[in-house]
C-alpha atoms as a PDB file:
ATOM      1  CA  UNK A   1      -5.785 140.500  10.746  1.00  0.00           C
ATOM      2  CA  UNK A   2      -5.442 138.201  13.592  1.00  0.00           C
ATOM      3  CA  UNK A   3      -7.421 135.729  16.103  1.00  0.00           C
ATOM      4  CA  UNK A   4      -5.418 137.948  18.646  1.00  0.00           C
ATOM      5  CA  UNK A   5      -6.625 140.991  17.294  1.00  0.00           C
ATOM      6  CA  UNK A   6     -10.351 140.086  17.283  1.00  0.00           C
ATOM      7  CA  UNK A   7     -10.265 138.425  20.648  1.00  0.00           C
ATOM      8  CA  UNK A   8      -9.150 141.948  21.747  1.00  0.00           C
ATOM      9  CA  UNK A   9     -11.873 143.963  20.217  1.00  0.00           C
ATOM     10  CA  UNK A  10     -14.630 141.552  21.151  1.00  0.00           C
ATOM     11  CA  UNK A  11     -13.704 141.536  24.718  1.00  0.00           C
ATOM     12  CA  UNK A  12     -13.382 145.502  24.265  1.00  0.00           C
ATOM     13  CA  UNK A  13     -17.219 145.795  22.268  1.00  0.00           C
ATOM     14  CA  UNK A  14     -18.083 143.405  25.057  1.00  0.00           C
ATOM     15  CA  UNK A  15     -16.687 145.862  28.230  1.00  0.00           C
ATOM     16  CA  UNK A  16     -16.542 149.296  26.676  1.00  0.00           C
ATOM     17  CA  UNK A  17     -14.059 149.877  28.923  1.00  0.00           C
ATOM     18  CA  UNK A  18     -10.093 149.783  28.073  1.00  0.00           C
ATOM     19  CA  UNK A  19      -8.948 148.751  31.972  1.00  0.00           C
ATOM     20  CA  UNK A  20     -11.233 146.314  32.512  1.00  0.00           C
ATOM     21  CA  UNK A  21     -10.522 144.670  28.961  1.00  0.00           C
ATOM     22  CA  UNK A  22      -6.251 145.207  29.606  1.00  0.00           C
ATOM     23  CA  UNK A  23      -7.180 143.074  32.901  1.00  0.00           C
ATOM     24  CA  UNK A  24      -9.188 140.782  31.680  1.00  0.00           C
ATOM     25  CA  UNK A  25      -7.543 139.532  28.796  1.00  0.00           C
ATOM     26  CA  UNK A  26      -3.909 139.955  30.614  1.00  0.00           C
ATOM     27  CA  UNK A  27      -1.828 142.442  28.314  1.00  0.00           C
ATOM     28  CA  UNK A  28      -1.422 146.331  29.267  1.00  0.00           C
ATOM     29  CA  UNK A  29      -3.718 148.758  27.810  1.00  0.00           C
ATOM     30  CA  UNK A  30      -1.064 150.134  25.067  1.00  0.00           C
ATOM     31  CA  UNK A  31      -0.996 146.575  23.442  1.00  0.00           C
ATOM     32  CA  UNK A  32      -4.892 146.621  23.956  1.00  0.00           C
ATOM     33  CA  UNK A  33      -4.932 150.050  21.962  1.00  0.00           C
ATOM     34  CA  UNK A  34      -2.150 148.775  19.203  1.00  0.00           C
ATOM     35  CA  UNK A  35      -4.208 145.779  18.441  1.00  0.00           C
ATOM     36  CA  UNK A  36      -7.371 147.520  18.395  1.00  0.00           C
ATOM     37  CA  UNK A  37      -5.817 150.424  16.039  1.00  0.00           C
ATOM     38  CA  UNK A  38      -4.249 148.132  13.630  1.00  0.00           C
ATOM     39  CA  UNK A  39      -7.192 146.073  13.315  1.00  0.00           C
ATOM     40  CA  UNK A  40      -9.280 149.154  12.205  1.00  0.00           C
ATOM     41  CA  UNK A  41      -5.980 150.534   9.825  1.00  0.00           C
ATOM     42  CA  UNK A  42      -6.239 146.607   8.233  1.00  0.00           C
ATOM     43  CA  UNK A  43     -10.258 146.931   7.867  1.00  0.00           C
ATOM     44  CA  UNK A  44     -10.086 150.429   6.852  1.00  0.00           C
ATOM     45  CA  UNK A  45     -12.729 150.809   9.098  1.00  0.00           C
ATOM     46  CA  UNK A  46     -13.735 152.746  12.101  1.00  0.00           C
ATOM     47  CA  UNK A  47     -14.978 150.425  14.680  1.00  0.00           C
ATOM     48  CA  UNK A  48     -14.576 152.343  17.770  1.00  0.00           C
ATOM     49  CA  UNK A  49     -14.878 155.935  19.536  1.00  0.00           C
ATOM     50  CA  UNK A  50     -12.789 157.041  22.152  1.00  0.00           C
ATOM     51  CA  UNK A  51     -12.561 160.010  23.967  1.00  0.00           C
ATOM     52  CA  UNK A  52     -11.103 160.537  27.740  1.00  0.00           C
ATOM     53  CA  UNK A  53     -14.316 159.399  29.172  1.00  0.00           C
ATOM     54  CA  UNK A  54     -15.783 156.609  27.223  1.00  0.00           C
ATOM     55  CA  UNK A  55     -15.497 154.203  24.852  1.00  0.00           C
ATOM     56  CA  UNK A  56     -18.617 153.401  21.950  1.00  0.00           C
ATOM     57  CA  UNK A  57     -18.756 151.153  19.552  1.00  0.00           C
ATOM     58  CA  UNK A  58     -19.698 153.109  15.806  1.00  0.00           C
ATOM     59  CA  UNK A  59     -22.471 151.429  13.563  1.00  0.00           C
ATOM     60  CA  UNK A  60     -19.862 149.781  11.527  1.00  0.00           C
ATOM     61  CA  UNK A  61     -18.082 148.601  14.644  1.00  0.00           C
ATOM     62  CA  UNK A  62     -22.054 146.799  16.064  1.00  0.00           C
ATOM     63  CA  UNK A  63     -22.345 144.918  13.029  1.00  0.00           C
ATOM     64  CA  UNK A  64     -18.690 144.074  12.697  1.00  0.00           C
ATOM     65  CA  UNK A  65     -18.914 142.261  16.360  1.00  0.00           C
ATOM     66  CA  UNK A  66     -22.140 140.548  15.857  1.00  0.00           C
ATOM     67  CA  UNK A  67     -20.947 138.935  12.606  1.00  0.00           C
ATOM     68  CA  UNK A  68     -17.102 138.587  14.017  1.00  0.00           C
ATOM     69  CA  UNK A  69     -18.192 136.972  17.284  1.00  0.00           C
ATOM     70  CA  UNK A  70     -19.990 134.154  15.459  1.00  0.00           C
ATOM     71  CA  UNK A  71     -16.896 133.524  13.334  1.00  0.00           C
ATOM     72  CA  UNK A  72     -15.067 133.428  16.171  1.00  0.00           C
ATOM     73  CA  UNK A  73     -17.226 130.682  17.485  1.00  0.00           C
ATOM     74  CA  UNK A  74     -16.834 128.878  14.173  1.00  0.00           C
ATOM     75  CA  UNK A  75     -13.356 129.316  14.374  1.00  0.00           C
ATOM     76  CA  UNK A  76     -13.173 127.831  18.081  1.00  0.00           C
ATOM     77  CA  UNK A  77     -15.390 124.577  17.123  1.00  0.00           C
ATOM     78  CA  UNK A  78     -13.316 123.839  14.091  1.00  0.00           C
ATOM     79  CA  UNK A  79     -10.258 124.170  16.151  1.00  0.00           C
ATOM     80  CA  UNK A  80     -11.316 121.696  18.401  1.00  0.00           C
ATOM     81  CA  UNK A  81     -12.848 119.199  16.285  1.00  0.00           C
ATOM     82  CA  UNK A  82      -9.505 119.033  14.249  1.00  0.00           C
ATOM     83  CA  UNK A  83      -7.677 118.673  17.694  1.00  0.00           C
ATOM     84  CA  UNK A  84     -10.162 116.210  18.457  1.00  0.00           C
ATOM     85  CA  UNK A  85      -9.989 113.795  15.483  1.00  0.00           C
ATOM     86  CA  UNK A  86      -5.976 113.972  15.594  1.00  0.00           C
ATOM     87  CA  UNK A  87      -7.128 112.631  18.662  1.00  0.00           C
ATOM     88  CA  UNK A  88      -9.279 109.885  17.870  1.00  0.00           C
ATOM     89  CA  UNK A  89     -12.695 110.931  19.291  1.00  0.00           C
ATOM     90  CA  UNK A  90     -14.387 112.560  16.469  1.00  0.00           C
ATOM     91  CA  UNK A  91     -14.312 111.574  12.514  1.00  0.00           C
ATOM     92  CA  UNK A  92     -15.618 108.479  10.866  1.00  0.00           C
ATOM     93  CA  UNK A  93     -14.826 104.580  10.485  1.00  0.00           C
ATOM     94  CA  UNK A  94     -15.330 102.256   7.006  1.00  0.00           C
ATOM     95  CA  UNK A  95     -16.323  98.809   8.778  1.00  0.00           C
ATOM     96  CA  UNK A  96     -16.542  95.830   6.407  1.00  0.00           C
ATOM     97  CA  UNK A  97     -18.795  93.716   7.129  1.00  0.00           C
ATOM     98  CA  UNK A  98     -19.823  89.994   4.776  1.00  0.00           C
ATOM     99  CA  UNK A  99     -23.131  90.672   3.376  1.00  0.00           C
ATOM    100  CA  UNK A 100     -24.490  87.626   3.961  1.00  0.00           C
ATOM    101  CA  UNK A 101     -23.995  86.487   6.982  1.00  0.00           C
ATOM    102  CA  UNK A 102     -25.106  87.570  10.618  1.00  0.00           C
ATOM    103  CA  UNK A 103     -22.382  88.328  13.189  1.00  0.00           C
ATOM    104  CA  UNK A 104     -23.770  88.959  16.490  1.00  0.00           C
ATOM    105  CA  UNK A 105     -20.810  89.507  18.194  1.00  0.00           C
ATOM    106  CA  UNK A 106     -19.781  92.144  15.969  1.00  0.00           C
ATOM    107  CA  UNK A 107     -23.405  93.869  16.598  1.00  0.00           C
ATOM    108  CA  UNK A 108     -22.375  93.330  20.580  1.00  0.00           C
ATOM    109  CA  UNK A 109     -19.235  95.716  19.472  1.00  0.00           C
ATOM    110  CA  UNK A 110     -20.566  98.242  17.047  1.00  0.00           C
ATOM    111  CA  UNK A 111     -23.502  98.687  19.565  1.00  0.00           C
ATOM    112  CA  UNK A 112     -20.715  99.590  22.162  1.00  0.00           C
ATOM    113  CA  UNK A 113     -18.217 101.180  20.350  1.00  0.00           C
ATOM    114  CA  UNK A 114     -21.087 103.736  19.469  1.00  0.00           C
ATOM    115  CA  UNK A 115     -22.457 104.081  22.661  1.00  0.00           C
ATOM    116  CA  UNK A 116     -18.631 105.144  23.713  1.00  0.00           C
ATOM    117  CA  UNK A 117     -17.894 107.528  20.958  1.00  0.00           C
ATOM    118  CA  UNK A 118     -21.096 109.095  19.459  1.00  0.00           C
ATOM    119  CA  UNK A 119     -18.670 111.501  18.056  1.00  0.00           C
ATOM    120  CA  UNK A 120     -17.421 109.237  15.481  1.00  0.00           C
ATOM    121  CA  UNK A 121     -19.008 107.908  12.703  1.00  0.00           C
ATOM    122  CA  UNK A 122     -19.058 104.231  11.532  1.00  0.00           C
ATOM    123  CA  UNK A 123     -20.670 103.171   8.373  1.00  0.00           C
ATOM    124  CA  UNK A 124     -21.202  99.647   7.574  1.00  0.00           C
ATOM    125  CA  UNK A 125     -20.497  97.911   4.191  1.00  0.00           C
ATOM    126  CA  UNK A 126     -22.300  94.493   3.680  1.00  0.00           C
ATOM    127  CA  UNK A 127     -19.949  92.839   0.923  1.00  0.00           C
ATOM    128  CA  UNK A 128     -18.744  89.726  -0.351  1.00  0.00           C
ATOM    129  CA  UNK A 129     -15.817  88.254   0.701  1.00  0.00           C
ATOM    130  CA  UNK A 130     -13.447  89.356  -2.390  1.00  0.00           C
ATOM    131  CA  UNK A 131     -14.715  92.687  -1.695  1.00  0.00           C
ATOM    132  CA  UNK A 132     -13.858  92.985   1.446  1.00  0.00           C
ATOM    133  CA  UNK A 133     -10.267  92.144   0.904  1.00  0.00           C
ATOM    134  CA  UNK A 134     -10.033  94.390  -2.112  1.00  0.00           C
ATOM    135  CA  UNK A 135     -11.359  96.701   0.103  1.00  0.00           C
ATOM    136  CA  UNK A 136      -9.035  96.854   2.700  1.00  0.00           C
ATOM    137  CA  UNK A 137      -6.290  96.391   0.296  1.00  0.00           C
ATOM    138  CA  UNK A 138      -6.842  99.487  -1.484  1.00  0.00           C
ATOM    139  CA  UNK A 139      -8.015 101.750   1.736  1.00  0.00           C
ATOM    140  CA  UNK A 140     -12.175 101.894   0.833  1.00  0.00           C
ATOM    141  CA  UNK A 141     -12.226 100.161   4.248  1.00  0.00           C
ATOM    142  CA  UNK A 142     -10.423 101.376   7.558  1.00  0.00           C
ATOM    143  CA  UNK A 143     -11.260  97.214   9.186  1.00  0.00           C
ATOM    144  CA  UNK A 144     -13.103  94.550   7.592  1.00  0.00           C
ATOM    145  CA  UNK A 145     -14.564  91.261   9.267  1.00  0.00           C
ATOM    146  CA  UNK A 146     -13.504  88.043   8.060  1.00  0.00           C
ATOM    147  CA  UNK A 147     -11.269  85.391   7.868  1.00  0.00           C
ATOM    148  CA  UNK A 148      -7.338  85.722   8.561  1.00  0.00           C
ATOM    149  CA  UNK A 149      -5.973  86.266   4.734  1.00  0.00           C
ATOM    150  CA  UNK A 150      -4.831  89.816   3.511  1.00  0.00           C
ATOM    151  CA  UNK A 151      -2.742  90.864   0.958  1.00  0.00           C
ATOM    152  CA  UNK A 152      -1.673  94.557   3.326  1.00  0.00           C
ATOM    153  CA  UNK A 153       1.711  95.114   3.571  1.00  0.00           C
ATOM    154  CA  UNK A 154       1.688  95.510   7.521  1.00  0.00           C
ATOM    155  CA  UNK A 155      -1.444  93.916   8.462  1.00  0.00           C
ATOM    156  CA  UNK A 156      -3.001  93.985  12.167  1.00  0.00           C
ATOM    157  CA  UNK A 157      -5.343  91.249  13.174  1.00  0.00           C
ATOM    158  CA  UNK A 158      -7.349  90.649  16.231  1.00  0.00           C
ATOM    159  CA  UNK A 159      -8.971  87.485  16.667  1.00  0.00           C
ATOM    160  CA  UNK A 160     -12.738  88.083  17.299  1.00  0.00           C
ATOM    161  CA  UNK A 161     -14.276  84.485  17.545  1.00  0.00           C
ATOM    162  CA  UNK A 162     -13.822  81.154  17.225  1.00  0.00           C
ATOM    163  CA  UNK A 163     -16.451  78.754  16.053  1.00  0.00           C
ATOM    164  CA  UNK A 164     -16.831  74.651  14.818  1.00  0.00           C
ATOM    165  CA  UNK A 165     -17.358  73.753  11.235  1.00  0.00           C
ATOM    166  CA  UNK A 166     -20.213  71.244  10.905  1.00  0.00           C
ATOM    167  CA  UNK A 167     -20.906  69.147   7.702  1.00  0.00           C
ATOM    168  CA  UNK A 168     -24.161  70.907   6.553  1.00  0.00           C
ATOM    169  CA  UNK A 169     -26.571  68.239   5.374  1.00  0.00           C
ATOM    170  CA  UNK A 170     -30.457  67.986   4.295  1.00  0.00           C
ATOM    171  CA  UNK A 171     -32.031  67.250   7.010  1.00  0.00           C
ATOM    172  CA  UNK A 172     -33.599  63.541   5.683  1.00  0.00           C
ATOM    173  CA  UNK A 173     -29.578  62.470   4.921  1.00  0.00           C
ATOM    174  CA  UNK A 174     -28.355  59.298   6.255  1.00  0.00           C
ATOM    175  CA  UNK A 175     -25.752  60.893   7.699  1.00  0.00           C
ATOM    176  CA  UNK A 176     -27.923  63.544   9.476  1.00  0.00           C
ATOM    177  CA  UNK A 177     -28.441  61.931  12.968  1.00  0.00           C
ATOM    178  CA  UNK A 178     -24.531  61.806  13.776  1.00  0.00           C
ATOM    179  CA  UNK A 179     -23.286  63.055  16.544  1.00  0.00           C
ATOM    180  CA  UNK A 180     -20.126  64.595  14.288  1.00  0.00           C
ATOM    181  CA  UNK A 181     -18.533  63.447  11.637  1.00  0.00           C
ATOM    182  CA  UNK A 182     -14.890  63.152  10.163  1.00  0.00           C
ATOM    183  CA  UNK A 183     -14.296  64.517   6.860  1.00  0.00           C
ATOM    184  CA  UNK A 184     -13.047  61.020   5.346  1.00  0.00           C
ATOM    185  CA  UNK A 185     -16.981  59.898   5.601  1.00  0.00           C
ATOM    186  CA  UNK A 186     -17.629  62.100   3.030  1.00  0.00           C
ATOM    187  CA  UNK A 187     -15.681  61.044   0.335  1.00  0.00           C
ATOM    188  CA  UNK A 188     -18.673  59.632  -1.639  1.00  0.00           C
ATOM    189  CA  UNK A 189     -20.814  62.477  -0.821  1.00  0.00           C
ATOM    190  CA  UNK A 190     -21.587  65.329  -3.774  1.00  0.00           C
ATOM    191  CA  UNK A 191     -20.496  69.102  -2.656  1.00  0.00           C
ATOM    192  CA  UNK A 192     -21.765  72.256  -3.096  1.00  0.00           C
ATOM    193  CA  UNK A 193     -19.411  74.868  -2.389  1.00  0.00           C
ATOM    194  CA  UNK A 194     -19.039  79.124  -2.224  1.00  0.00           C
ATOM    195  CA  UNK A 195     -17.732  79.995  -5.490  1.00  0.00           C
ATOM    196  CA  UNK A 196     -13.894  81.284  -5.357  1.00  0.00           C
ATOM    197  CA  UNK A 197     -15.513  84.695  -6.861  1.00  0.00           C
ATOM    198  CA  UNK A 198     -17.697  85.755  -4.147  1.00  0.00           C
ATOM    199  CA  UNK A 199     -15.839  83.468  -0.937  1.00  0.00           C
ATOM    200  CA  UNK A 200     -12.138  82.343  -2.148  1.00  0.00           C
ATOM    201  CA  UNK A 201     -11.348  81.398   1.868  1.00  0.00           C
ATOM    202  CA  UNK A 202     -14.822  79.167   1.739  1.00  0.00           C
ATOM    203  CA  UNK A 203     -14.087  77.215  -1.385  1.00  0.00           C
ATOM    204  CA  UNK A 204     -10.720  76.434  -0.858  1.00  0.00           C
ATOM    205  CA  UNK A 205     -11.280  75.500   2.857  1.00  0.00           C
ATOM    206  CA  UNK A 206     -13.472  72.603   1.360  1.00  0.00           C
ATOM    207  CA  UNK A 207     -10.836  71.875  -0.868  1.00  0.00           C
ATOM    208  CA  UNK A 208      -8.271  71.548   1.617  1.00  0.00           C
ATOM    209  CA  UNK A 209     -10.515  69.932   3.880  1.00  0.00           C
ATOM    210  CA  UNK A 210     -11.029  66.390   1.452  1.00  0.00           C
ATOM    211  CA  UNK A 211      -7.393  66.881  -0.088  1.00  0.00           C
ATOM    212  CA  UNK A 212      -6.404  66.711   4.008  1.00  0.00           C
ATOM    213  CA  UNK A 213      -8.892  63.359   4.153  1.00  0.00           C
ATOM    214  CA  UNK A 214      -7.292  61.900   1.086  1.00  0.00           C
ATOM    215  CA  UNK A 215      -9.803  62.692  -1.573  1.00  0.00           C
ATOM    216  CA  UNK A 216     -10.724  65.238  -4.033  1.00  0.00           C
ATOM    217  CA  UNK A 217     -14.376  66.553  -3.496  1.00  0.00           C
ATOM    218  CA  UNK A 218     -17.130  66.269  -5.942  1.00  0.00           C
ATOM    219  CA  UNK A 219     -18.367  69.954  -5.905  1.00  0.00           C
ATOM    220  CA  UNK A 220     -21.628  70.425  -8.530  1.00  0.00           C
ATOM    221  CA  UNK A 221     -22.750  73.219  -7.900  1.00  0.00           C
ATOM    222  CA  UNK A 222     -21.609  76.509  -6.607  1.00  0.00           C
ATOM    223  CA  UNK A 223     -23.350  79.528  -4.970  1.00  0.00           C
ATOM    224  CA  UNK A 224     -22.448  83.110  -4.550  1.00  0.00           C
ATOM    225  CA  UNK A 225     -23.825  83.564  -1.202  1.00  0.00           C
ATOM    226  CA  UNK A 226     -24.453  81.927   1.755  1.00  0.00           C
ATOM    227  CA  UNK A 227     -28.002  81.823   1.482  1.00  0.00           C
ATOM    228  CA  UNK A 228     -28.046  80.326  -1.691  1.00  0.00           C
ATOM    229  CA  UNK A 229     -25.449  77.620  -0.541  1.00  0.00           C
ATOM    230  CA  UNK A 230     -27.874  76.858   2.212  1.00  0.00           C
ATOM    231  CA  UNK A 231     -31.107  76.755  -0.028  1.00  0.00           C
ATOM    232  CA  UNK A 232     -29.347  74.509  -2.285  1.00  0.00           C
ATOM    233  CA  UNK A 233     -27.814  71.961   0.417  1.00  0.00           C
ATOM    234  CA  UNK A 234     -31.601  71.624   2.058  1.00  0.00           C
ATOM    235  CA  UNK A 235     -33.026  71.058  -1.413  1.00  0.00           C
ATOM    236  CA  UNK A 236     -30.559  67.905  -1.809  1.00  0.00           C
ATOM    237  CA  UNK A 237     -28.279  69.064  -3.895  1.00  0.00           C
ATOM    238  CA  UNK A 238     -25.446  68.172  -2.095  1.00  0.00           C
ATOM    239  CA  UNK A 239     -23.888  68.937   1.164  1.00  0.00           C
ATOM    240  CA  UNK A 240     -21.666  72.002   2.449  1.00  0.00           C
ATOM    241  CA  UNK A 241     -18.959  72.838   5.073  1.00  0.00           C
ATOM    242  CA  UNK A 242     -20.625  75.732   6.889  1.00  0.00           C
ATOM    243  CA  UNK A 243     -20.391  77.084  10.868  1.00  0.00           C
ATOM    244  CA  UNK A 244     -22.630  76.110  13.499  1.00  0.00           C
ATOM    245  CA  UNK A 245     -23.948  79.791  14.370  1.00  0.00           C
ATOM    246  CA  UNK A 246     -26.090  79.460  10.927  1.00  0.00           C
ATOM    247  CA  UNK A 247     -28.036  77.249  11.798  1.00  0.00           C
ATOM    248  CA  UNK A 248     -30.616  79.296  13.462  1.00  0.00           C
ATOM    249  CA  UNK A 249     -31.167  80.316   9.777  1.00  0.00           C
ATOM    250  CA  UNK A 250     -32.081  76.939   8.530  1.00  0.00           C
ATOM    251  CA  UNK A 251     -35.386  76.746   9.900  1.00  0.00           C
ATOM    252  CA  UNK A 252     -34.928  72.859  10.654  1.00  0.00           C
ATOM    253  CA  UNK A 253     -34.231  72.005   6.877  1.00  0.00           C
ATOM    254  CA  UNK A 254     -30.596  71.278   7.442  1.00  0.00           C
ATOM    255  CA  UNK A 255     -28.815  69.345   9.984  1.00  0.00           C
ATOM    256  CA  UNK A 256     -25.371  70.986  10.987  1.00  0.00           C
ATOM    257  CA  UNK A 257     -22.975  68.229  12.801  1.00  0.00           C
ATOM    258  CA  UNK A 258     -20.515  69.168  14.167  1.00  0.00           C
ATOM    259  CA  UNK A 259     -17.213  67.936  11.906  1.00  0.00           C
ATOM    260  CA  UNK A 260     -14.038  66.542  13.646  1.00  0.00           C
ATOM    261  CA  UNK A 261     -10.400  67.087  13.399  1.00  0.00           C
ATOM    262  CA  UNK A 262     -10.444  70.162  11.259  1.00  0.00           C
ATOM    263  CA  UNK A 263      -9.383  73.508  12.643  1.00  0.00           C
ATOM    264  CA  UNK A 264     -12.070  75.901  14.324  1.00  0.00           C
ATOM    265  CA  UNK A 265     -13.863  79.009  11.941  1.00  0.00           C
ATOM    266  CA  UNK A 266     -12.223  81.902  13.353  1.00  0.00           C
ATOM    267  CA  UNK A 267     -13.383  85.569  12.534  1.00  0.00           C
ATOM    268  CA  UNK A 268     -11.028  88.335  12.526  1.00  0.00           C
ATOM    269  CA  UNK A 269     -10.723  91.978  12.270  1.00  0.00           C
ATOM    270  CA  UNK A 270      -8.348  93.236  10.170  1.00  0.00           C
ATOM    271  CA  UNK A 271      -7.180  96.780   8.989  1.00  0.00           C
ATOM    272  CA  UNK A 272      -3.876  98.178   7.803  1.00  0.00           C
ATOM    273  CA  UNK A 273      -1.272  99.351  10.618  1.00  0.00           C
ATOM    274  CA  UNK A 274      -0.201 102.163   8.308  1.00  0.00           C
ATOM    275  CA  UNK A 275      -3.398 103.834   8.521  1.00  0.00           C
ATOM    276  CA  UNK A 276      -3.553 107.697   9.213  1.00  0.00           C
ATOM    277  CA  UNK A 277      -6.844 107.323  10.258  1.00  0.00           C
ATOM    278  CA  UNK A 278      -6.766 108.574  14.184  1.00  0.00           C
ATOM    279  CA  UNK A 279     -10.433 107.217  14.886  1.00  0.00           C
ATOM    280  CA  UNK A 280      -8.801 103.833  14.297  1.00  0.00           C
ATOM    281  CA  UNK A 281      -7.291 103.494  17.480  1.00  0.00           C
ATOM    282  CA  UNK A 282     -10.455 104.240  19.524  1.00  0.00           C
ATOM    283  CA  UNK A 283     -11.878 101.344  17.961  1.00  0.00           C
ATOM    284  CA  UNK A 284      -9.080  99.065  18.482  1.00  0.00           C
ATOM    285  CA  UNK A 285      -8.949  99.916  21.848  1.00  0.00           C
ATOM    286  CA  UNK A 286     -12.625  99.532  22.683  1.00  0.00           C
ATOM    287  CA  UNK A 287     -12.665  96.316  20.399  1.00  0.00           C
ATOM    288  CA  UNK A 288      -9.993  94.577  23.129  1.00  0.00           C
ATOM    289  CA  UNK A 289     -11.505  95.570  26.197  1.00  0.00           C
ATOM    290  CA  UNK A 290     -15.019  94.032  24.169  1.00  0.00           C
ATOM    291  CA  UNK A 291     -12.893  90.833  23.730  1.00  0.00           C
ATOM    292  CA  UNK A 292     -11.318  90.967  27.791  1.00  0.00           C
ATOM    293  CA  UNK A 293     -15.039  91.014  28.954  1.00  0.00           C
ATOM    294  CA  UNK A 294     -16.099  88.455  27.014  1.00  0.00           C
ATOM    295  CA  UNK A 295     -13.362  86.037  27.718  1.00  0.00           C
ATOM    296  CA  UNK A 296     -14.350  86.931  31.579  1.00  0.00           C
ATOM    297  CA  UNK A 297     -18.230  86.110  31.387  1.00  0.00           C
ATOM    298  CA  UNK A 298     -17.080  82.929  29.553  1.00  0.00           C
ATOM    299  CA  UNK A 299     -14.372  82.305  32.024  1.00  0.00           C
ATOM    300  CA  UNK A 300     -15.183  83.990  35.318  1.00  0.00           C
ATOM    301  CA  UNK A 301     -12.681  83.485  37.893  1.00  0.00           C
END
């Protein structure tokens, strides 16, 4: 049995009438009547009656086109829902996201991406920062958000923002009223820093950022997220490299000042150009025309 072969007796059960169907489905009424007879010989099943007058449908034939014609409709939808994801407008999306921190630009995207293809799914993962890369690496994760490092093979990047690093410091420190600071006035100054576990990029930026000054931090503490790192910086424990956009989450209790001559936080997404998913592309595509409108508010002509 064939799609061919049911399209013709549905259109037939539909008409009752052999010209009309011949016509309508573009084939001469002999291949009308060979598909129609060799779908019955294949069922072992009567389905119509025919005489030189008229053509009826028998009892078996009813209930084999109300059940067929559904299938049929199945059959279309699945057809062009698999079309469609080869396509890129339907399927789903692994976005990985770092648990804990607020991104607002990448709410500004997800919030638009969505609104452009309802037909695809995207799930978010909150994770740490080793996760994320494991992640990616291993194909959990179709794009993560984060910072530029990947272990893929053939990685693809897009640059999503670019932010200062401030000195993070409690907000009764000496050095809390500066209008920035360079990272050689910190040399005497006690650390706490994301452990390499949960954030290796954010622990070895700090290292890099005193070995750069010409001294080797004192880090005493660690934290394995960003909230902690923050409670334990405003409680005096020491002070942190964090970005400015955090801020807002420090309720006053830590000054962030802006720290010179180091390069900017930048936020990337990454996924793996070898990817087969085809829903990938739809969000690459809506994630640079996201990044082209921003860079025109910010920089109108």
């Amino acid at each position: 049995m064939n799609t061919f072969q049911v399209e013709c007796f549905l259109a037939l059960s539909r008409s009752l009438n052999f010209t009309q169907t011949s016509e309508d489905l573009f084939v001469s009424q002999p291949t009308l009547s060979r598909n129609i007879a060799s779908l019955e010989q294949e069922l072992g099943v009567q389905l119509l009656v025919r005489n030189t007058k008229s053509v009826e449908l028998t009892a078996a034939g009813r209930r084999f086109a109300r059940h067929i014609a559904a299938s049929m409709d199945a059959f279309q939808d699945a057809v062009e829902d698999a079309r469609l994801a080869r396509d890129g407008i339907v399927g789903s999306l692994r976005l990985g996201i770092q648990a804990d921190t607020f991104e607002p630009f990448v709410v500004d995207l997800v919030t638009r991406f969505r609104k452009e293809h309802p037909q695809i799914e995207l799930r978010l993962y909150p994770m740490s920062v080793s996760k994320l890369q494991r992640g990616i690496n291993n194909g959990t994760l179709d794009l993560v958000v984060g910072a530029k490092e990947t272990n893929l093979r053939n990685p693809g990047q897009l640059l999503l923002s670019e932010r200062s690093e401030c000195v993070a410091l409690p907000a009764g420190h000496p050095l809390a009223d500066r209008e920035s600071l360079h990272m050689e006035e910190l040399r005497d100054e006690t650390f706490v820093a994301m452990s390499p576990t949960a954030s290796a990029s954010g622990h070895y930026l700090l290292l890099k950022y005193a070995n750069d000054a010409g001294f080797s931090p004192r880090i005493i503490a660690s934290a394995d997220s960003v909230p902690s790192l923050m409670m334990m910086v405003a409680c005096s424990i020491g002070i942190s490299i964090l970005y400015q956009d955090l801020s807002v989450n420090a309720h006053g209790r830590i000054r962030f000042v802006p720290l010179d001559g180091v390069p900017t936080f930048k936020r990337f997404l990454s996924w793996d150009q070898d990817s087969t998913n085809p829903a990938l592309a739809a969000f690459l595509k809506c994630a640079e025309v996201f990044l082209a409108d921003e860079r025109n508010l910010r920089h109108p002509l």
